[in-house]
PDB file of N, CA and C in Angstrom:
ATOM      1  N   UNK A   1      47.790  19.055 114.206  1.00  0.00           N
ATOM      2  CA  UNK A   1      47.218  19.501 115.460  1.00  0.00           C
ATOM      3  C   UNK A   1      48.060  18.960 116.614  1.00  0.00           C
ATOM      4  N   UNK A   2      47.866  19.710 117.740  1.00  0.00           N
ATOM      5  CA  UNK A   2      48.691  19.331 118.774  1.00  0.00           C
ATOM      6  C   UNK A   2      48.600  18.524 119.825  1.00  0.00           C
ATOM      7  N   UNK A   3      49.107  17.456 120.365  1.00  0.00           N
ATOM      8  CA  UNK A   3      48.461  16.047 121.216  1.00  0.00           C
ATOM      9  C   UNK A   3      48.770  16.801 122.408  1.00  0.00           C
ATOM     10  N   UNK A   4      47.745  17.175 123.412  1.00  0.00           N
ATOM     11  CA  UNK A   4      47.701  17.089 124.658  1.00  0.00           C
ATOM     12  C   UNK A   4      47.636  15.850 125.613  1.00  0.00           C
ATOM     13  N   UNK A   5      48.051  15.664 126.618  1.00  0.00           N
ATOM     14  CA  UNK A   5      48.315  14.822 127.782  1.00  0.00           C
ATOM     15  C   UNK A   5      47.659  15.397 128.444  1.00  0.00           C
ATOM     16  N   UNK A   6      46.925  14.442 129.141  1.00  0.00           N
ATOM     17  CA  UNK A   6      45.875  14.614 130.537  1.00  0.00           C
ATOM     18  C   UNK A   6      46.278  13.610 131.176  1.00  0.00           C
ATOM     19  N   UNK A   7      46.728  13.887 133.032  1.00  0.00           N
ATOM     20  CA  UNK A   7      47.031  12.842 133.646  1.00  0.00           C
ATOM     21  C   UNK A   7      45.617  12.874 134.526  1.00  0.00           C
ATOM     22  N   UNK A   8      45.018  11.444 134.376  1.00  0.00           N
ATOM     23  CA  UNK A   8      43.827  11.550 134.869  1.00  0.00           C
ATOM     24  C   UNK A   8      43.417  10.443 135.765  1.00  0.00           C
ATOM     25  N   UNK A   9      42.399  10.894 136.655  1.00  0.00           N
ATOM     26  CA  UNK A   9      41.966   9.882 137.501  1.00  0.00           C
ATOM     27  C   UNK A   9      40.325   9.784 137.202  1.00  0.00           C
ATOM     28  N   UNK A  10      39.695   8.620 136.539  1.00  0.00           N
ATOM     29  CA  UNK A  10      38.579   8.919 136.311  1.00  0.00           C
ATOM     30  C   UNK A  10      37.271   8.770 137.280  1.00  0.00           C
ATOM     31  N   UNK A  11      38.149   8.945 138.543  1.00  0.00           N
ATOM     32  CA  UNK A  11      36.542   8.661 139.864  1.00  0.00           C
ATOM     33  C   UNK A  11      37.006  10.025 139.930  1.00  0.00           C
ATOM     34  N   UNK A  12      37.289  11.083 139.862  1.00  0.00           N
ATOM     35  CA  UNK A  12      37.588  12.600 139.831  1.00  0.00           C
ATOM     36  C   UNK A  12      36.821  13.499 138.852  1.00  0.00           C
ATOM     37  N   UNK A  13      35.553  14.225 139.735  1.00  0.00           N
ATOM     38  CA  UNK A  13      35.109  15.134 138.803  1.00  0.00           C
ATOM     39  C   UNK A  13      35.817  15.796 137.823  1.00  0.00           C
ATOM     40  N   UNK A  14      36.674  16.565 138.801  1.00  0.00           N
ATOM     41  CA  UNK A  14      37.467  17.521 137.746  1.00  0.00           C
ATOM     42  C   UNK A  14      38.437  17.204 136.676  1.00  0.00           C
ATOM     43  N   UNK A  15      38.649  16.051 136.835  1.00  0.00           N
ATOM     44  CA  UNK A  15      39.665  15.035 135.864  1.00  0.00           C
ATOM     45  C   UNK A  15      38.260  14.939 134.579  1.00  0.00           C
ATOM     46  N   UNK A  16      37.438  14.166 135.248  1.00  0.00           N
ATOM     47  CA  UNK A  16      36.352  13.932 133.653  1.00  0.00           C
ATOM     48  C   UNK A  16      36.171  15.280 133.445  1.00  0.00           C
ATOM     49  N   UNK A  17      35.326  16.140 134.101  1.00  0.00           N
ATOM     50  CA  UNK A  17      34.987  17.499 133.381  1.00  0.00           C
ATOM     51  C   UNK A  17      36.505  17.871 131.879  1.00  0.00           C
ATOM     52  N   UNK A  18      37.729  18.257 132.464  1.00  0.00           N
ATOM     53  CA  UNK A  18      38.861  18.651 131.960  1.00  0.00           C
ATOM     54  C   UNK A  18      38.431  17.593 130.729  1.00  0.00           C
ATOM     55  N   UNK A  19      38.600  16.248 130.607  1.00  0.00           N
ATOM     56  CA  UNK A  19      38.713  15.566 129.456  1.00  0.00           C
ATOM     57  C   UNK A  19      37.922  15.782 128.961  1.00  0.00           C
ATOM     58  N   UNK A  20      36.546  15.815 129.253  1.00  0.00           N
ATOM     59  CA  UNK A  20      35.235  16.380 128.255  1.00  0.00           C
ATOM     60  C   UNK A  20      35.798  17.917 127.998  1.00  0.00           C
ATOM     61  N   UNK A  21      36.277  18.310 128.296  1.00  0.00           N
ATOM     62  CA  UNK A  21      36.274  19.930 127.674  1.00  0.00           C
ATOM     63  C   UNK A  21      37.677  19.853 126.739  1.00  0.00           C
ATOM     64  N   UNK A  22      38.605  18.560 127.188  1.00  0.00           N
ATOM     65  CA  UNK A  22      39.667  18.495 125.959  1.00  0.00           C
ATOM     66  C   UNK A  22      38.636  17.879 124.685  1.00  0.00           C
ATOM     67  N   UNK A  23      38.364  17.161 124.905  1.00  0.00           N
ATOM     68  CA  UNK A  23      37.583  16.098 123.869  1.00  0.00           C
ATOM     69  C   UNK A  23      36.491  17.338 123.035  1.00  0.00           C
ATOM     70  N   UNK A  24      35.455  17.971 123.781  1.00  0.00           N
ATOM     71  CA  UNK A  24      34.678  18.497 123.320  1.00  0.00           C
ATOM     72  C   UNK A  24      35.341  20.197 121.999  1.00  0.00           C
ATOM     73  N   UNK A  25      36.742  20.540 122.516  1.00  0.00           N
ATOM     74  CA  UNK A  25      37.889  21.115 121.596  1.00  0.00           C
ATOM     75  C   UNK A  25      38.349  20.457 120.812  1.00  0.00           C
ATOM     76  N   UNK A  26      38.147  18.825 120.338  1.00  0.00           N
ATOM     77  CA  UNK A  26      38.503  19.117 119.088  1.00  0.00           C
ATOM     78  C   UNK A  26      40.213  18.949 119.429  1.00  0.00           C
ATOM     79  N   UNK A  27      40.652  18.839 120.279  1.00  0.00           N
ATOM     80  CA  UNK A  27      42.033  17.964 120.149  1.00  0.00           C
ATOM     81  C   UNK A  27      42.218  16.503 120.476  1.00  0.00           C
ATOM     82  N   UNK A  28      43.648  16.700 119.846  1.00  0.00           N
ATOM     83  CA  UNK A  28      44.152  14.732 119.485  1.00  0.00           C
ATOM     84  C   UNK A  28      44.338  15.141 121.893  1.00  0.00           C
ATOM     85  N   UNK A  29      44.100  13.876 122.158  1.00  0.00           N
ATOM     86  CA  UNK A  29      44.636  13.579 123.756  1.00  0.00           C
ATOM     87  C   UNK A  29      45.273  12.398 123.735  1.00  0.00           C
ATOM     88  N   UNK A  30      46.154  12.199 124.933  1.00  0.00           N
ATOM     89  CA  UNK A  30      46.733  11.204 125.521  1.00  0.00           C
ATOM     90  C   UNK A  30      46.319  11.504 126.400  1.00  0.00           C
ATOM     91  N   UNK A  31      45.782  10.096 126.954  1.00  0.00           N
ATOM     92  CA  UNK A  31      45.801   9.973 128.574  1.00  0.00           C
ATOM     93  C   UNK A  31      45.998   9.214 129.320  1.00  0.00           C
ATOM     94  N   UNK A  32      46.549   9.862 130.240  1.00  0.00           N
ATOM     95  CA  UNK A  32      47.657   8.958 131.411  1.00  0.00           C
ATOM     96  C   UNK A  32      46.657   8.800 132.236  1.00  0.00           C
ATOM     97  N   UNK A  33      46.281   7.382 132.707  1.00  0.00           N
ATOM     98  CA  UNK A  33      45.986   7.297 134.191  1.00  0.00           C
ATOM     99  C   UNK A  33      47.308   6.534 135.124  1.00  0.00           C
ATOM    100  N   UNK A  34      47.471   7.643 135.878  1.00  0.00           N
ATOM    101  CA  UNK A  34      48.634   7.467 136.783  1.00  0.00           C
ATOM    102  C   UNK A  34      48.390   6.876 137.847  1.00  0.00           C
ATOM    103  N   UNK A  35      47.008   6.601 137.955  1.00  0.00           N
ATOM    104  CA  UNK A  35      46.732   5.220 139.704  1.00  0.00           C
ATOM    105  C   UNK A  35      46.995   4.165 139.088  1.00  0.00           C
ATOM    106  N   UNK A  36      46.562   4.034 137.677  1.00  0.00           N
ATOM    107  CA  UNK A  36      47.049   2.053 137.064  1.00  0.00           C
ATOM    108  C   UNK A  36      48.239   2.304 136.999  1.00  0.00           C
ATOM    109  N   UNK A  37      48.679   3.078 136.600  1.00  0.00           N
ATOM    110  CA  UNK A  37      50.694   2.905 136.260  1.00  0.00           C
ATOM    111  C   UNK A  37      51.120   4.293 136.968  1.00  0.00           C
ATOM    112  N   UNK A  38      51.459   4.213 137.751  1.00  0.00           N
ATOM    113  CA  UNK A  38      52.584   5.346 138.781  1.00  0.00           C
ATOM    114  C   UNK A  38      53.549   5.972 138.133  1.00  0.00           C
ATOM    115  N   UNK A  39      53.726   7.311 137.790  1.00  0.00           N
ATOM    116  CA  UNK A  39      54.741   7.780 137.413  1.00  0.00           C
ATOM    117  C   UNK A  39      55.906   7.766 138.366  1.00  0.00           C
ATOM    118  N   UNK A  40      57.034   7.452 137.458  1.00  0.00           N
ATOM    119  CA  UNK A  40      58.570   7.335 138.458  1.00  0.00           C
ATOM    120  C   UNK A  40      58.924   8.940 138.883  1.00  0.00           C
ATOM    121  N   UNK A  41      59.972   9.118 139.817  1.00  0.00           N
ATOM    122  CA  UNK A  41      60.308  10.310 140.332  1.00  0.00           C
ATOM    123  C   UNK A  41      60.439  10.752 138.961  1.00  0.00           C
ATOM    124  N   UNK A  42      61.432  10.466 137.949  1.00  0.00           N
ATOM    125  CA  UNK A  42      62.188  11.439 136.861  1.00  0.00           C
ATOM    126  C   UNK A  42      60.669  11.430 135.751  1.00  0.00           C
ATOM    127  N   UNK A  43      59.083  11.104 135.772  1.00  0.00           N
ATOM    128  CA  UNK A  43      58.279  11.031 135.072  1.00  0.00           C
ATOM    129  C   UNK A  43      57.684  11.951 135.623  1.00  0.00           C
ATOM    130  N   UNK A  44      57.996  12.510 136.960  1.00  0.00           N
ATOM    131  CA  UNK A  44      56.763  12.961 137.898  1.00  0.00           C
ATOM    132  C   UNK A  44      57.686  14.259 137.610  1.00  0.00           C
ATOM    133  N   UNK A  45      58.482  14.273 137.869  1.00  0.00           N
ATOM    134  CA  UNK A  45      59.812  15.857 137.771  1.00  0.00           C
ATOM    135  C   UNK A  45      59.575  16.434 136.475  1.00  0.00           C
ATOM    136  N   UNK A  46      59.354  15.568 135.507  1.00  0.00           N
ATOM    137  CA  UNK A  46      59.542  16.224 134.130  1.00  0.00           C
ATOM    138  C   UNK A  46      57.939  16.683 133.872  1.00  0.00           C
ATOM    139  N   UNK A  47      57.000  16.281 134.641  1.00  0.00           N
ATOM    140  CA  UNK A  47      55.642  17.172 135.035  1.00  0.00           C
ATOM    141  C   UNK A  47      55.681  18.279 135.480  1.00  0.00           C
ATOM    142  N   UNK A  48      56.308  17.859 136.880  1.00  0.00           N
ATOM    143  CA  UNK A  48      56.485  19.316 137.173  1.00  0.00           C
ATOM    144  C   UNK A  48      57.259  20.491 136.526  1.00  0.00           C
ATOM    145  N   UNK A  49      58.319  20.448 135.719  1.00  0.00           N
ATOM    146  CA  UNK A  49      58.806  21.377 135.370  1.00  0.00           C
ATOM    147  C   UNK A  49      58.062  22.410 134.200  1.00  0.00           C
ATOM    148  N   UNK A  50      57.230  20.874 133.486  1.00  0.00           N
ATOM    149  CA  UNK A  50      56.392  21.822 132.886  1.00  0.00           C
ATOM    150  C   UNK A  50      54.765  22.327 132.987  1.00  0.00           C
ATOM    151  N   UNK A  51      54.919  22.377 134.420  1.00  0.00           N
ATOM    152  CA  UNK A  51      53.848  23.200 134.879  1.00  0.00           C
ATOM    153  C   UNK A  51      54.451  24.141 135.792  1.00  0.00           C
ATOM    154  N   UNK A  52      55.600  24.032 136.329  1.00  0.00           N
ATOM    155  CA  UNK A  52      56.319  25.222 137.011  1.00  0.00           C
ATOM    156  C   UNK A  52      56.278  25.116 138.536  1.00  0.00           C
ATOM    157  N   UNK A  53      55.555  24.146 138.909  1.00  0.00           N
ATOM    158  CA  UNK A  53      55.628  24.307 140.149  1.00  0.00           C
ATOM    159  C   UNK A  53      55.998  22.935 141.163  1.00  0.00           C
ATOM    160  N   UNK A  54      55.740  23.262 142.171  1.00  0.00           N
ATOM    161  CA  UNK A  54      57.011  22.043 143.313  1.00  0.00           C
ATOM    162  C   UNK A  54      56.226  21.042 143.823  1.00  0.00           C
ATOM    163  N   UNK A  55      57.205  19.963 143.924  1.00  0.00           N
ATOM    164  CA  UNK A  55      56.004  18.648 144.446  1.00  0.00           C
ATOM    165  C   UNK A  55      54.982  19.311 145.697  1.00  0.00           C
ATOM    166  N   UNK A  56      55.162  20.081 146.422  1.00  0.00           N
ATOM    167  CA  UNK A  56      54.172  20.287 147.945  1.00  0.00           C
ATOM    168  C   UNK A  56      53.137  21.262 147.294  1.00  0.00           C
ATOM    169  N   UNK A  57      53.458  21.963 146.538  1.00  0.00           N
ATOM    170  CA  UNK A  57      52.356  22.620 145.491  1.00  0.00           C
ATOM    171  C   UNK A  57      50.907  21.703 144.527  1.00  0.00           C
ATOM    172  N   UNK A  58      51.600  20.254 144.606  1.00  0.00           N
ATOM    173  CA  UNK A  58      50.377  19.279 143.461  1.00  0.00           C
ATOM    174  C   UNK A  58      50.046  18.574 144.559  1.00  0.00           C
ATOM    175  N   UNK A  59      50.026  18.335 146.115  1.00  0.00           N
ATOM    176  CA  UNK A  59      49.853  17.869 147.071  1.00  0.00           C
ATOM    177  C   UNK A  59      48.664  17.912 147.609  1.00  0.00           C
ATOM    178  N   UNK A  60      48.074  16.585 148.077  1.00  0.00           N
ATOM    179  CA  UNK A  60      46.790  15.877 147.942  1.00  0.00           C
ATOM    180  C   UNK A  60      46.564  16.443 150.139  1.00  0.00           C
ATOM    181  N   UNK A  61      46.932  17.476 150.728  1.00  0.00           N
ATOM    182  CA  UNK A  61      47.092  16.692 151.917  1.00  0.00           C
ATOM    183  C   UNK A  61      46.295  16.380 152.800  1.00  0.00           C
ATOM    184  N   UNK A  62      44.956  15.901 152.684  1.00  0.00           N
ATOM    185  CA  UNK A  62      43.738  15.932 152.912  1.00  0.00           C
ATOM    186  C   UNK A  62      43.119  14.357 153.053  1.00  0.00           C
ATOM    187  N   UNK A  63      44.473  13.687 152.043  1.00  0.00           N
ATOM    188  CA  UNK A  63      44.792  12.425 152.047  1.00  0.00           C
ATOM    189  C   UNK A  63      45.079  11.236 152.664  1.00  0.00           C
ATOM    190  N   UNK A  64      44.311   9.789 153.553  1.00  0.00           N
ATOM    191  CA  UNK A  64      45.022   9.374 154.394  1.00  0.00           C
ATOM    192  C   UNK A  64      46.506   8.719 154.103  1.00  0.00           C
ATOM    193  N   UNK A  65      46.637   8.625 152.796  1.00  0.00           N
ATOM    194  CA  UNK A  65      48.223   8.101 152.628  1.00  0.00           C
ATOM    195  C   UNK A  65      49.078   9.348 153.365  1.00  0.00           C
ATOM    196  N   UNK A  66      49.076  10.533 153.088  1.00  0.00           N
ATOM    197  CA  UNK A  66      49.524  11.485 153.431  1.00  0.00           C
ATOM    198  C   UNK A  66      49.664  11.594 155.081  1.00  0.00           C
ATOM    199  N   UNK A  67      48.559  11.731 155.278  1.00  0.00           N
ATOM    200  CA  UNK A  67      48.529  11.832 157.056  1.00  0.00           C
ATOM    201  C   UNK A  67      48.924  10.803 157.492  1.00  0.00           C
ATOM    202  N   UNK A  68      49.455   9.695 157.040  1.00  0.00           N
ATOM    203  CA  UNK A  68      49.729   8.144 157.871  1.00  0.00           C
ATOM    204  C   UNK A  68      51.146   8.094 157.561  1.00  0.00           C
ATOM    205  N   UNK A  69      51.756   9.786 157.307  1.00  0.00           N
ATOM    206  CA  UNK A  69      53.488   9.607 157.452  1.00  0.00           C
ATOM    207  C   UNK A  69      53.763  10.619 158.237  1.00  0.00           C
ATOM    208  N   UNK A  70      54.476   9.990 159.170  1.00  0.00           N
ATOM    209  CA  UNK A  70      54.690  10.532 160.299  1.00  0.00           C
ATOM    210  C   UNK A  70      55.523  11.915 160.068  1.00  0.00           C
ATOM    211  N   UNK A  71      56.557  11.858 159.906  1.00  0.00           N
ATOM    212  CA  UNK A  71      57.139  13.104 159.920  1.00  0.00           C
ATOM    213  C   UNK A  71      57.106  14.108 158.448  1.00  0.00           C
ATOM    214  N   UNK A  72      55.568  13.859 158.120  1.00  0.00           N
ATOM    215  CA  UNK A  72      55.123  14.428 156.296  1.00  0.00           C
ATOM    216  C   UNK A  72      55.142  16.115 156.847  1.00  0.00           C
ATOM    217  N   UNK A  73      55.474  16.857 157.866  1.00  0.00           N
ATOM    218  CA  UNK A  73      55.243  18.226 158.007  1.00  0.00           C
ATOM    219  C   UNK A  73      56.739  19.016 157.856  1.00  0.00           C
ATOM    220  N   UNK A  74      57.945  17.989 157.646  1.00  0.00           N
ATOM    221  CA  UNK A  74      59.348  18.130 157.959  1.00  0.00           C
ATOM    222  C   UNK A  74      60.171  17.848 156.036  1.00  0.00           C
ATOM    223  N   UNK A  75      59.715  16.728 155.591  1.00  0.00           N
ATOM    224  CA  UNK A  75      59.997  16.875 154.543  1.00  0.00           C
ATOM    225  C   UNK A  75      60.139  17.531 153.103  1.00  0.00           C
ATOM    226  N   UNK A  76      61.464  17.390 153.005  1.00  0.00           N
ATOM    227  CA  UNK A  76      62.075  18.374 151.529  1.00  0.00           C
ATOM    228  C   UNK A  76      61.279  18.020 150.200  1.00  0.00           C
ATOM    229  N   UNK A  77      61.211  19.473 148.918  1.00  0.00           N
ATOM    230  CA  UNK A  77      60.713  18.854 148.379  1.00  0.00           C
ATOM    231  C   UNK A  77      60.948  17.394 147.508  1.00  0.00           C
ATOM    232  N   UNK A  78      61.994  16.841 147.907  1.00  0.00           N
ATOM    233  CA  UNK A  78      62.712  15.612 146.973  1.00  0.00           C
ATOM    234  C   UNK A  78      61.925  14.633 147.415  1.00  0.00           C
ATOM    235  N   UNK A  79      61.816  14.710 149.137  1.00  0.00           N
ATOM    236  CA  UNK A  79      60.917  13.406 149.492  1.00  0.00           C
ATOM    237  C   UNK A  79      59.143  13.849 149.552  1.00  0.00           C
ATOM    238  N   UNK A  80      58.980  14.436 149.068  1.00  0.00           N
ATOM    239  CA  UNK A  80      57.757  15.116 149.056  1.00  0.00           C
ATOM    240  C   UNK A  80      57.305  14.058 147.374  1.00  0.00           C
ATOM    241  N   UNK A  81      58.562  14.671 146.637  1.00  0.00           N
ATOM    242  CA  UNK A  81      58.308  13.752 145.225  1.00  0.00           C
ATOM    243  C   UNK A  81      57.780  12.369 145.682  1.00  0.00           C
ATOM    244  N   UNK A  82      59.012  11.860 146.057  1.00  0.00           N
ATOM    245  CA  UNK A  82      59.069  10.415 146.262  1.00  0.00           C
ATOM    246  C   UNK A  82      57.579  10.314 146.751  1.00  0.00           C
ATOM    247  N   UNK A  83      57.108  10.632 147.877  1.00  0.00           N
ATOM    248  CA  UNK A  83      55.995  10.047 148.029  1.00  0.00           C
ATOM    249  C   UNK A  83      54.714  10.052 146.919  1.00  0.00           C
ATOM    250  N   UNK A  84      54.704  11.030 145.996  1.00  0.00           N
ATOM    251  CA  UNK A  84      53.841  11.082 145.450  1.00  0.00           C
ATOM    252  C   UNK A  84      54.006  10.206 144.417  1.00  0.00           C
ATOM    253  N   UNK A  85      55.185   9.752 144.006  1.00  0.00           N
ATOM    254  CA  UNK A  85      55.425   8.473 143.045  1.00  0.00           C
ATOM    255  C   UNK A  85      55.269   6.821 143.803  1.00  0.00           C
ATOM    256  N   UNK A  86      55.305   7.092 144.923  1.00  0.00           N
ATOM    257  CA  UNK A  86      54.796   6.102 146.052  1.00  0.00           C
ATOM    258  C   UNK A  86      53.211   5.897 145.964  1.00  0.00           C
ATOM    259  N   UNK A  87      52.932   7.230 146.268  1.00  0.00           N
ATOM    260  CA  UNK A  87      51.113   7.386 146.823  1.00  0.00           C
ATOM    261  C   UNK A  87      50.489   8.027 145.501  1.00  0.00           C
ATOM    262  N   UNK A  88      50.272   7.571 144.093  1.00  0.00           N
ATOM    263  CA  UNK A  88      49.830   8.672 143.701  1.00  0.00           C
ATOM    264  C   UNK A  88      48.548   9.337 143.563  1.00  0.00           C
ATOM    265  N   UNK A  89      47.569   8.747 144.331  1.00  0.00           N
ATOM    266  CA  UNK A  89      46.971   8.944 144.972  1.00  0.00           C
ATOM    267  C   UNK A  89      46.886  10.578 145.987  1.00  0.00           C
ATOM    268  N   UNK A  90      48.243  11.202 146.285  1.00  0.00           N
ATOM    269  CA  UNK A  90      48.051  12.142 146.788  1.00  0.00           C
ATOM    270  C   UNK A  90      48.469  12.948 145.305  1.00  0.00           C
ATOM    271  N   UNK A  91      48.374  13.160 144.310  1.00  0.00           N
ATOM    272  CA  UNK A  91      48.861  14.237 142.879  1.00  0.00           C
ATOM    273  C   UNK A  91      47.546  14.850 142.679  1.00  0.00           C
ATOM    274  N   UNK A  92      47.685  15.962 142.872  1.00  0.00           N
ATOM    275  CA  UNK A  92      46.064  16.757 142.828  1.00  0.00           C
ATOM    276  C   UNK A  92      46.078  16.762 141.184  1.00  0.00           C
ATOM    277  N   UNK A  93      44.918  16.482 140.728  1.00  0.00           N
ATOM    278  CA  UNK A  93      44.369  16.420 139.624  1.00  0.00           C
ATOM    279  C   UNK A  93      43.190  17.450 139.000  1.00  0.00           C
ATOM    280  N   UNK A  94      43.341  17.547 137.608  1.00  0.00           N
ATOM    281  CA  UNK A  94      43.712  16.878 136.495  1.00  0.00           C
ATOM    282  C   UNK A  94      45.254  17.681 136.440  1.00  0.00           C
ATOM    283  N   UNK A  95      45.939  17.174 136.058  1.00  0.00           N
ATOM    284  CA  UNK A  95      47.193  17.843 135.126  1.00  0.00           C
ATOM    285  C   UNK A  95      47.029  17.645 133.791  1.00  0.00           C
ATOM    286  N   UNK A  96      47.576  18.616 132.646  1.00  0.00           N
ATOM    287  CA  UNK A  96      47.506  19.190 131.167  1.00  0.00           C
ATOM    288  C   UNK A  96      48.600  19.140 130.454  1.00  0.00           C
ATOM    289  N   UNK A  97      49.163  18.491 130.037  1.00  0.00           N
ATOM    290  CA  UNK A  97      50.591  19.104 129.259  1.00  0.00           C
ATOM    291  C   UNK A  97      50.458  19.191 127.777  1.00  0.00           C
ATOM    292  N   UNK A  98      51.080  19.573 127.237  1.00  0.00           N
ATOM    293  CA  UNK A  98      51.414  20.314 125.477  1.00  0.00           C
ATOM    294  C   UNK A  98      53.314  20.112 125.379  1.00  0.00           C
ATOM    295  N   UNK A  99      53.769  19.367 124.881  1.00  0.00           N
ATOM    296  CA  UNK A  99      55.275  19.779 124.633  1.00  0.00           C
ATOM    297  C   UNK A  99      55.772  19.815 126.029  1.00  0.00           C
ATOM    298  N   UNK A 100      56.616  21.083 126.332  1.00  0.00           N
ATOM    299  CA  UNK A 100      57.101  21.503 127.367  1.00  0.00           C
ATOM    300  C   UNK A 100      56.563  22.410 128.427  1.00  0.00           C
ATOM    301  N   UNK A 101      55.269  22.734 128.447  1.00  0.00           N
ATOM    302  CA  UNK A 101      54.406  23.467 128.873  1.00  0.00           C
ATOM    303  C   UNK A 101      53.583  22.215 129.437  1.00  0.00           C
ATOM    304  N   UNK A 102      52.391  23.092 130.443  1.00  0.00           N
ATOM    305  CA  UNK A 102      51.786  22.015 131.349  1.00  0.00           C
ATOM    306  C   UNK A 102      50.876  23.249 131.766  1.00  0.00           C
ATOM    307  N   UNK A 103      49.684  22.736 132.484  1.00  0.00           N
ATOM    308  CA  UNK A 103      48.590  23.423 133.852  1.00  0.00           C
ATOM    309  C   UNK A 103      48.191  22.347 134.814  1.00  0.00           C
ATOM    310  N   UNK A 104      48.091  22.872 135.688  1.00  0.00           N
ATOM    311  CA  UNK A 104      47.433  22.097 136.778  1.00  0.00           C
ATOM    312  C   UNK A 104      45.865  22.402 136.806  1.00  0.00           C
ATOM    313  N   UNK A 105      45.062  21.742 136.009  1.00  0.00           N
ATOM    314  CA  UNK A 105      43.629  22.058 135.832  1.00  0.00           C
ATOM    315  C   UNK A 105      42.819  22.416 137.384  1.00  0.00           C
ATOM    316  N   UNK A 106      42.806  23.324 137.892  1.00  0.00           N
ATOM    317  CA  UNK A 106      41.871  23.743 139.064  1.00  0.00           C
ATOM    318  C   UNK A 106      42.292  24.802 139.118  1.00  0.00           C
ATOM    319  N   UNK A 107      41.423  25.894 138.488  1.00  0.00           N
ATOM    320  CA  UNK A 107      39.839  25.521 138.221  1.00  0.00           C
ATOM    321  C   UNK A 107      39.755  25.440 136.807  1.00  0.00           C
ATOM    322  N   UNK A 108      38.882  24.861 136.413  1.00  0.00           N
ATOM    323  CA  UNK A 108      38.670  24.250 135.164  1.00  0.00           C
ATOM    324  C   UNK A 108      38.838  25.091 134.262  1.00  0.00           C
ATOM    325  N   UNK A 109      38.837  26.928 134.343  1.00  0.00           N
ATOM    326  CA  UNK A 109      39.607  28.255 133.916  1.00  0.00           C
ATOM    327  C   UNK A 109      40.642  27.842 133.420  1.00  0.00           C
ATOM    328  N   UNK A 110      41.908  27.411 133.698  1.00  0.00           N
ATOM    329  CA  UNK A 110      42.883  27.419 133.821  1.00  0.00           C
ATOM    330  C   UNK A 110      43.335  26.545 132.735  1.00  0.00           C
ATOM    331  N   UNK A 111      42.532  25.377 132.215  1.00  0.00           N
ATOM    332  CA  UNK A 111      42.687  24.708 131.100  1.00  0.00           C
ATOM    333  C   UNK A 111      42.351  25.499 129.815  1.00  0.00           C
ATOM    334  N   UNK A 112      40.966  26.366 130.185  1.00  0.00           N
ATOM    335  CA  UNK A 112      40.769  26.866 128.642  1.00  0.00           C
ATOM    336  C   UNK A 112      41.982  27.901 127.993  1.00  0.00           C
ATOM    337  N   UNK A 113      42.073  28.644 129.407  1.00  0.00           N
ATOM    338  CA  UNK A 113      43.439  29.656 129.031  1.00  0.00           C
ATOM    339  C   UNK A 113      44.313  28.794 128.312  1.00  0.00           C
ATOM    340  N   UNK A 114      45.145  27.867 128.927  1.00  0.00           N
ATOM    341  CA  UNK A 114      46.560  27.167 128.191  1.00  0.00           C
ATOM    342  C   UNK A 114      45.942  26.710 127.168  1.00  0.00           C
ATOM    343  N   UNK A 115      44.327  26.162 126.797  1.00  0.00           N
ATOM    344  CA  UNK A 115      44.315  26.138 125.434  1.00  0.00           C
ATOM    345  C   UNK A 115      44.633  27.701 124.517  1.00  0.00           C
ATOM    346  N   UNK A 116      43.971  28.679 125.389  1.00  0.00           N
ATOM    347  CA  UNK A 116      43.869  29.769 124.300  1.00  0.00           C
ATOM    348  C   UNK A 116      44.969  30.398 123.746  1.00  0.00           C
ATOM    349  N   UNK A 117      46.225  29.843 125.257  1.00  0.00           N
ATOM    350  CA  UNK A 117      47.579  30.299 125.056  1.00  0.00           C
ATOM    351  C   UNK A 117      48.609  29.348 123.953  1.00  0.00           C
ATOM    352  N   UNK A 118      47.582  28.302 123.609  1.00  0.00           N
ATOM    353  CA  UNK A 118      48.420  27.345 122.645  1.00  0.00           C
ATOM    354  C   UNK A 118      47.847  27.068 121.478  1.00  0.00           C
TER     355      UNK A 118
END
C-alpha cells in the first residue's frame, strides 16, 4: 500500500478533518508537522512541484507574519518561498503528497479525488 504524507498543523480544522479522512481510508500516513520542524527552501520547493503550484499560490496572507513585511506586495516568487520557510506559519494547509504527486487539501474534495486518482 501506498504511504501518503500530510503536512499538518494540528490547531487547523482542515488539517485534522484531511487526517481523519486519510486515517479513516485505510492508508499507511506520514506526518509532517512543519510548525515543530520548518521545512528548508529545497523541502518546501520539492512540495511544491508536486502539487504544481507557486509559493504565492500556498500563501497564508491574512497572516500577521505576512502583513509585518513591509515590501510583501513586491516580492518574487523565490522570496515569497523564503518567507514561508521563515514563517511557516503562513503555508496554507493541509498539503497531501504520494511519490511525486501532491494536493493542496481545500476543499476537503480535493483529497478524496487524488485518493481516487491514486
Amino acid at each position: 500500500m501506498n504511504k501518503y504524507t500530510i503536512y499538518h498543523n494540528s490547531r487547523c480544522r482542515k488539517s485534522r478533518e484531511a487526517l481523519q479522512f486519510l486515517e479513516e481510508s485505510g492508508h499507511e500516513i506520514e506526518i509532517i508537522r512543519y510548525l515543530d520542524a520548518p521545512l528548508s527552501k529545497n523541502e518546501l520547493q520539492d512540495v511544491l512541484n508536486k502539487i504544481k503550484l507557486k509559493p504565492s499560490e500556498i500563501l497564508r496572507k491574512n497572516e500577521a507574519e505576512w502583513k509585518s513585511i513591509p515590501n510583501r506586495n513586491s516580492l518574487s516568487e523565490n522570496e515569497i518561498l523564503e518567507q514561508l520557510s521563515i514563517y511557516p506559519k503562513l503555508i496554507e494547509r493541509p498539503i497531501v503528497t504520494l511519490n511525486q504527486k501532491g494536493v493542496l487539501v481545500r476543499p476537503l474534495e480535493n483529497l478524496a479525488l487524488f485518493l481516487k486518482a491514486n
